[in-house]
N, C-alpha and C. Protein backbone atom coordinates (compact mmCIF):
# COMPACT_ATOMS: atom_id res chain seq x y z
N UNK A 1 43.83 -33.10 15.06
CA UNK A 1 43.19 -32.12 15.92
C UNK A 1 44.28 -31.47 16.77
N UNK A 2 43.98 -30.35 16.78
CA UNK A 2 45.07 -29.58 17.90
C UNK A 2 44.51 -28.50 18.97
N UNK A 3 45.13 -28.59 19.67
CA UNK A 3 44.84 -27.32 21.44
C UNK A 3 44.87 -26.31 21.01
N UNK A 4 44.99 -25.22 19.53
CA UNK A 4 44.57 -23.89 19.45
C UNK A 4 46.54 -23.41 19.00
N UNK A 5 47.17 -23.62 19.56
CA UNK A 5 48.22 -23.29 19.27
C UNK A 5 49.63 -24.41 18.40
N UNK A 6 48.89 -25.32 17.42
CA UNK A 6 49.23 -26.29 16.61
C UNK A 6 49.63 -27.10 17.65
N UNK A 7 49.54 -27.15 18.68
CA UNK A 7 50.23 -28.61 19.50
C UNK A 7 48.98 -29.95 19.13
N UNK A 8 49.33 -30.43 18.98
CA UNK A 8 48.23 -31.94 18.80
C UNK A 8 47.85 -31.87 20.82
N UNK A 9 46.10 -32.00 20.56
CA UNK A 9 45.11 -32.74 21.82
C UNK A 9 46.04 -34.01 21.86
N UNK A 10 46.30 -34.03 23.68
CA UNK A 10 46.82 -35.38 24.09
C UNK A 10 45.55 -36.30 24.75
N UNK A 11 44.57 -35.15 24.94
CA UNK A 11 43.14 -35.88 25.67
C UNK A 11 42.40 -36.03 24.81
N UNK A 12 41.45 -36.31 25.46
CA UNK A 12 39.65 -36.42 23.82
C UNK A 12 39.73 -35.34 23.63
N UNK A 13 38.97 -35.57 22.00
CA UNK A 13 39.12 -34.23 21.23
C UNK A 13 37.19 -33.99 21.36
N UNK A 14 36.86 -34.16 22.65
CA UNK A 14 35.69 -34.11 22.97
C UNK A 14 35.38 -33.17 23.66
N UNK A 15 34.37 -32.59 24.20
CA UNK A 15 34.37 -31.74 24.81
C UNK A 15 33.17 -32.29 25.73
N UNK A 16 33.34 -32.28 27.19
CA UNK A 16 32.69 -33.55 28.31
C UNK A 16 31.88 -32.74 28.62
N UNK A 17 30.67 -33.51 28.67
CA UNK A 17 29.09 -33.21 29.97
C UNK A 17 29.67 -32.09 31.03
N UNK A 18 30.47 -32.50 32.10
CA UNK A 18 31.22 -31.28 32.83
C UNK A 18 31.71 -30.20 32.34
N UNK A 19 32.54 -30.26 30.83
CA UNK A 19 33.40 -29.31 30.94
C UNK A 19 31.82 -28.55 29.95
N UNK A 20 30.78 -29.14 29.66
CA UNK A 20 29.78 -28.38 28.76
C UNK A 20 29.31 -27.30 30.09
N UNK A 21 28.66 -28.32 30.84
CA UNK A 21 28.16 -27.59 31.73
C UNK A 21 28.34 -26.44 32.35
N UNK A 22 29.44 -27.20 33.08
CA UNK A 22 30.49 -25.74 33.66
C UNK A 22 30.10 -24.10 32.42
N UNK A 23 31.05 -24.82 31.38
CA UNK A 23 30.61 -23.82 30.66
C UNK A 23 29.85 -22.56 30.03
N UNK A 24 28.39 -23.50 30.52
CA UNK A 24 26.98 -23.20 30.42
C UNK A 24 26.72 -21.97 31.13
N UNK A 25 27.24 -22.39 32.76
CA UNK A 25 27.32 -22.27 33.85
C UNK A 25 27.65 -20.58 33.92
N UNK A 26 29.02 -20.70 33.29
CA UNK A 26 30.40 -19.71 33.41
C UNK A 26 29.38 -18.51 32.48
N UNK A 27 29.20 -19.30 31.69
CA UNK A 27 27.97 -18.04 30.18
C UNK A 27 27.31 -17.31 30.47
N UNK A 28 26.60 -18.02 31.53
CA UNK A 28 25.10 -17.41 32.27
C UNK A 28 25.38 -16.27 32.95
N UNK A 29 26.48 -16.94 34.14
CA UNK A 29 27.27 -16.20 34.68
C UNK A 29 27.26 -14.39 34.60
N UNK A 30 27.96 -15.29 33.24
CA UNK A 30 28.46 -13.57 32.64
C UNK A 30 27.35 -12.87 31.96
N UNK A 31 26.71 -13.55 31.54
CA UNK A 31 25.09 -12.58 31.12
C UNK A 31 24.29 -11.98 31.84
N UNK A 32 24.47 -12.37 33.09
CA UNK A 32 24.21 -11.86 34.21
C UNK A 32 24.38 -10.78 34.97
N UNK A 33 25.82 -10.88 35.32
CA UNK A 33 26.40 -10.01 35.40
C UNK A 33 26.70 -8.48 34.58
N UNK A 34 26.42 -8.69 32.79
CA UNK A 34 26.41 -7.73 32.13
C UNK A 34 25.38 -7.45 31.87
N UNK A 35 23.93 -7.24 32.48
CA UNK A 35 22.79 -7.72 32.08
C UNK A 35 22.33 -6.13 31.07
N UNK A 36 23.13 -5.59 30.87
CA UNK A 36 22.90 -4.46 30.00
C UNK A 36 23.00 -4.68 29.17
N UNK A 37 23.81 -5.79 28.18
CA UNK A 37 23.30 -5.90 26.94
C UNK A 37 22.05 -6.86 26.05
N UNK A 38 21.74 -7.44 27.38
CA UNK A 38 21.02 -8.11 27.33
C UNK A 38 19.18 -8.14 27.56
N UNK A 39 18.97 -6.40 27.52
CA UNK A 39 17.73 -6.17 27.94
C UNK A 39 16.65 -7.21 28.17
N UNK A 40 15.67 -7.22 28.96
CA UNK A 40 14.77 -7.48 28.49
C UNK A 40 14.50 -9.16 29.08
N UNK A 41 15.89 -9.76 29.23
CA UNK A 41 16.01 -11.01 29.65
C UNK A 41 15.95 -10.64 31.44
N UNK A 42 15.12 -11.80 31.93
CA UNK A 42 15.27 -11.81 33.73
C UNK A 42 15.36 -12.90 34.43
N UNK A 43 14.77 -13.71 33.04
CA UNK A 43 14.76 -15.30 33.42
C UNK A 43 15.78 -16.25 33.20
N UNK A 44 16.45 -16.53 33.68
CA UNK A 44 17.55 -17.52 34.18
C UNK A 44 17.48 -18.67 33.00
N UNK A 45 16.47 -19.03 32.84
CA UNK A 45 16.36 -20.27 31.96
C UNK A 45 16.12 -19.53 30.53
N UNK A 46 15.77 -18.49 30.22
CA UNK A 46 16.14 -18.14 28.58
C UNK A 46 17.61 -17.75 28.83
N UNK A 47 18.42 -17.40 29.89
CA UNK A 47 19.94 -16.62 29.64
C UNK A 47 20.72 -17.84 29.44
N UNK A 48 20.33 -19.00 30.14
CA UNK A 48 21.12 -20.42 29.86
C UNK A 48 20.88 -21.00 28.35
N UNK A 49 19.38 -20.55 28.38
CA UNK A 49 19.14 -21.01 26.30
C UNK A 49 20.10 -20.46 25.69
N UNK A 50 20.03 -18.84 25.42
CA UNK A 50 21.57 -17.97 24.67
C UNK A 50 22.53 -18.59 25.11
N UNK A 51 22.86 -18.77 26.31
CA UNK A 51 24.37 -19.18 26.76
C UNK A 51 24.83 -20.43 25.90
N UNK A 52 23.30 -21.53 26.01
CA UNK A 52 24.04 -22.84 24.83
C UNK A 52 24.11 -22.55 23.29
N UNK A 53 23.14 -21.46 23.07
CA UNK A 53 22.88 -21.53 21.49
C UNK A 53 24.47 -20.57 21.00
N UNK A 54 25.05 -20.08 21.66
CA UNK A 54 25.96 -19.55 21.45
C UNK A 54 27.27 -20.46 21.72
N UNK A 55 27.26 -20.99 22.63
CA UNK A 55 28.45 -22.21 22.32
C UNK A 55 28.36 -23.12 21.61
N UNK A 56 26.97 -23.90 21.00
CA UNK A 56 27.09 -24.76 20.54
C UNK A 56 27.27 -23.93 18.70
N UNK A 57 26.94 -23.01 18.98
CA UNK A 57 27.34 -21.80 17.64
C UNK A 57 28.75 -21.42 17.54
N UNK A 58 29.43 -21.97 18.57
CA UNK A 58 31.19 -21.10 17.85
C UNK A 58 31.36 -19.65 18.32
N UNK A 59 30.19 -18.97 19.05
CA UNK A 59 30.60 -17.89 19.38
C UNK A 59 30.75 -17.02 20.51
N UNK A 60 31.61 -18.25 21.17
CA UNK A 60 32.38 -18.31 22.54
C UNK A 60 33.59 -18.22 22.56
N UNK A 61 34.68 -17.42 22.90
CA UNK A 61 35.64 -17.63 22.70
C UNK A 61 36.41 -18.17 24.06
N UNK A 62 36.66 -19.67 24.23
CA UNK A 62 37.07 -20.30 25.65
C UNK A 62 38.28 -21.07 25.26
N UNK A 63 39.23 -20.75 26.59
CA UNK A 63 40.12 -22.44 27.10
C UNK A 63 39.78 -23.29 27.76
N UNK A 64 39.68 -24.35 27.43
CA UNK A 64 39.30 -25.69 28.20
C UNK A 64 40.55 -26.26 28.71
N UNK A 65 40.45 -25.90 30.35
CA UNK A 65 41.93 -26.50 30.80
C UNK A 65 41.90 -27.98 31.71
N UNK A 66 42.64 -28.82 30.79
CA UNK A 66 42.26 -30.25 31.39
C UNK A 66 43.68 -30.57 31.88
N UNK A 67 43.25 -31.35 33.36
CA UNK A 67 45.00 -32.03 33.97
C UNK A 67 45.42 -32.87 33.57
N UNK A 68 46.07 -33.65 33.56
CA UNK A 68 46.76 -34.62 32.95
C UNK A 68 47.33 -35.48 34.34
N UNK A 69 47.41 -36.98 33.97
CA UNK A 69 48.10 -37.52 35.05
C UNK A 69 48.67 -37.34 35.73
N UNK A 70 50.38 -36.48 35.37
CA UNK A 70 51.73 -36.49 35.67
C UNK A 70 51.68 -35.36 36.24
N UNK A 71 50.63 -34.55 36.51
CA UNK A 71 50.66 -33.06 37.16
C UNK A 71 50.57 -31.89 36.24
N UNK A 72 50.49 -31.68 35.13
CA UNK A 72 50.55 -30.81 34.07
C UNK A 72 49.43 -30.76 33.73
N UNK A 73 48.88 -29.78 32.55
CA UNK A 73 47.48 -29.54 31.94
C UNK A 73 47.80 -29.54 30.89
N UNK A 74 46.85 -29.51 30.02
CA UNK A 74 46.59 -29.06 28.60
C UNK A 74 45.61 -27.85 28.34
N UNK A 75 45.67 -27.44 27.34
CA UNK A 75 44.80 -25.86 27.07
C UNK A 75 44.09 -26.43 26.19
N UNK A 76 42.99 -26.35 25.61
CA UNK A 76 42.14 -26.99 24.71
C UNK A 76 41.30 -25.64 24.20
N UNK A 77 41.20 -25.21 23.06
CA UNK A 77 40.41 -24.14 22.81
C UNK A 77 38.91 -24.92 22.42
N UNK A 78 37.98 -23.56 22.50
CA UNK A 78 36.68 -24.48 22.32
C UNK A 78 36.20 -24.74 20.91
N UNK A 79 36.77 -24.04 20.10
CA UNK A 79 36.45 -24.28 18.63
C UNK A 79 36.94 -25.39 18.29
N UNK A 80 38.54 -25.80 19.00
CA UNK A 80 39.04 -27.17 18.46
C UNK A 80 38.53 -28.58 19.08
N UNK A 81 37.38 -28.15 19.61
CA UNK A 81 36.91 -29.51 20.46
C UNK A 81 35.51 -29.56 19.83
N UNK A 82 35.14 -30.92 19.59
CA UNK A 82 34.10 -31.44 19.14
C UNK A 82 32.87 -31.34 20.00
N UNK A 83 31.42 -30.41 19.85
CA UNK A 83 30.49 -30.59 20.28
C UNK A 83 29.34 -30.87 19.68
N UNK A 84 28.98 -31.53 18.66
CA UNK A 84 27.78 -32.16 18.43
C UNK A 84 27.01 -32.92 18.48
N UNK A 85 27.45 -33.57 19.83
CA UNK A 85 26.57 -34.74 20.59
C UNK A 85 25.52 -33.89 21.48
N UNK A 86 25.76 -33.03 21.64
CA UNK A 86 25.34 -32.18 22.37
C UNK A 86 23.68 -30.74 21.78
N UNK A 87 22.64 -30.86 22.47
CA UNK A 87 21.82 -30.45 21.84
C UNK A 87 20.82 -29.61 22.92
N UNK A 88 20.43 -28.54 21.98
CA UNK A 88 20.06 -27.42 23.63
C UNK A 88 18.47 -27.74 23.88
């Protein structure tokens, strides 16, 4: 498994409850905010449905930036991280 740019994941090649959420979060966010392409939607809880059915679909394009002990991060793209524990 690798971070998007052939480096090998030094963390789980998981993708965590937090960093889903957040995610979720960040989606909505932005559907929100662009709410023009999105006619028709007003309700908060169908824009979070799209927001998961679309990440847990691959068609998100994200970095997942995780710290590391020693003070440094890692970049984790979201395609290279495992989400199918996960269910909307």
């Amino acid at each position: 498994m690798d971070a998007g740019g052939g480096v090998p994941v030094r963390t789980s090649p998981f993708l965590s409850r937090y960093e889903y959420a957040r995610l979720v979060g960040l989606v909505t966010l932005r559907m929100q905010c662009s709410n023009s392409g999105y006619v028709g939607l007003n309700d908060n809880e169908s824009m979070m449905r799209i927001a998961e059915d679309a990440i847990l679909g691959g068609h998100v394009d994200a970095v997942i930036r995780r710290p590391l002990p020693d003070g440094s991060f890692e970049d984790c793209k979201l395609q290279s991280l495992s989400i199918d524990s996960y269910s909307p």
